[in-house]
Protein backbone atom coordinates (compact mmCIF):
# COMPACT_ATOMS: atom_id res chain seq x y z
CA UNK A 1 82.84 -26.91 64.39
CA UNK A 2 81.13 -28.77 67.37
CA UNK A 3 77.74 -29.18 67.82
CA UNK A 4 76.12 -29.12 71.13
CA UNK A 5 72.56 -30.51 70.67
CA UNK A 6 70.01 -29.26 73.16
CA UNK A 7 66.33 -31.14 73.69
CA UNK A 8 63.55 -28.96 74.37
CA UNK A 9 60.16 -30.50 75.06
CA UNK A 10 57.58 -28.74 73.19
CA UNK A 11 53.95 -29.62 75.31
CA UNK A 12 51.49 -28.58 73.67
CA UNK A 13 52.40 -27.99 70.10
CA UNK A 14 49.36 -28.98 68.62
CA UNK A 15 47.38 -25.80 69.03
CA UNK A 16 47.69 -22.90 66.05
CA UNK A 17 50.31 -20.64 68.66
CA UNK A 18 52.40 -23.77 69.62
CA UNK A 19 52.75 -25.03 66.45
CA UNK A 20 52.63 -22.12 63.93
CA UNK A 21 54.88 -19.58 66.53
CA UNK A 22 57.04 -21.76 68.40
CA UNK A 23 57.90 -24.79 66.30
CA UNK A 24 57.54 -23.71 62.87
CA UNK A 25 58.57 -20.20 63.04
CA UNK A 26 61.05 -20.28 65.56
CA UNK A 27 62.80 -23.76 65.96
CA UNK A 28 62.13 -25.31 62.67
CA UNK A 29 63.75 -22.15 61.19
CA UNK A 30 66.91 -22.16 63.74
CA UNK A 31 67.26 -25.56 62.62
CA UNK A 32 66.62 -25.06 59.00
CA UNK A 33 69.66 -22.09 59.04
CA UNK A 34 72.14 -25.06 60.44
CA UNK A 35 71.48 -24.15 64.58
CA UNK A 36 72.95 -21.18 66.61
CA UNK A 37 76.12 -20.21 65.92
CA UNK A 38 78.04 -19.29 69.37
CA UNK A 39 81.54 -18.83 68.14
CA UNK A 40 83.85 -20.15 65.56
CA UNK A 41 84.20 -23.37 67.13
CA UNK A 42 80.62 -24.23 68.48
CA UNK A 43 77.06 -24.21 67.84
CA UNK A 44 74.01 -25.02 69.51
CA UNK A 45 71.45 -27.56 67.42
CA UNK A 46 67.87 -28.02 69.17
CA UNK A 47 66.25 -31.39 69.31
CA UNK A 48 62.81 -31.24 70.04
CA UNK A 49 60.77 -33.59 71.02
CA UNK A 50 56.87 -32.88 70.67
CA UNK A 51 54.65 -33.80 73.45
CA UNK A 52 50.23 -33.70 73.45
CA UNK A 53 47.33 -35.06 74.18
CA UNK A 54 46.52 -36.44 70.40
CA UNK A 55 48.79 -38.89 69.00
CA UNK A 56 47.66 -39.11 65.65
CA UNK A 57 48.36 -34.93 65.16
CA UNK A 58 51.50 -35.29 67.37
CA UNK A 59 52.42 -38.13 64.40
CA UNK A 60 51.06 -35.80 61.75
CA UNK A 61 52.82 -32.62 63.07
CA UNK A 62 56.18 -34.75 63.48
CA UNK A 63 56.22 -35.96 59.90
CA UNK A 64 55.36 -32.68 58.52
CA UNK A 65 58.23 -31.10 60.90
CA UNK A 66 60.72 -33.45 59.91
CA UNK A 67 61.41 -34.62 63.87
CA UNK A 68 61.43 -38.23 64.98
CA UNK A 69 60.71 -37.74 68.36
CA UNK A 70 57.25 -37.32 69.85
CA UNK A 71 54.97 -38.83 72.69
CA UNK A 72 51.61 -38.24 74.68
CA UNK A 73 53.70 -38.87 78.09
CA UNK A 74 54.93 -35.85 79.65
CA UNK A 75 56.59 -37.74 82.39
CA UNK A 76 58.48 -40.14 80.01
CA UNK A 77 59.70 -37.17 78.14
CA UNK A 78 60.87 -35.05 81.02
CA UNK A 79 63.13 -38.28 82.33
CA UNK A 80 64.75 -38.48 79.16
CA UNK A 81 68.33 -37.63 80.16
């Protein structure tokens, strides 16, 4: 089965909504069951990449999320190709 990865810049995670709701709950978990299954040949896996004003609980939040990517530039994140 392919996998199609998809980045999604997450700004903002650091709060209780961004990172309890939307990270944890929702693409932690999607990532956790293996990504989204479109059809027996393909699936889509995100790749987020967390982005903040704090570095040290954009670090913190990483680690504990098990994702390597994070930074405190919007800009820099949003060129990423």
């Amino acid at each position: 089965m392919a996998t199609r990865r998809l980045g999604i810049i997450m700004n903002g995670v650091t709060g209780r909504m961004g990172m309890n709701q939307h990270l944890m709950r929702s693409i932690i978990a999607i990532m956790r069951q293996g990504g989204v299954i479109l059809n027996e040949w393909e699936r889509i896996m995100p790749e987020p990449i967390l982005v903040g004003r704090n570095p040290a609980k954009l670090e913190s939040l990483a680690t504990q999320a098990g994702i390597q990517r994070w930074t405190t530039n919007l800009d820099e994140a949003l060129a990423n190709p």
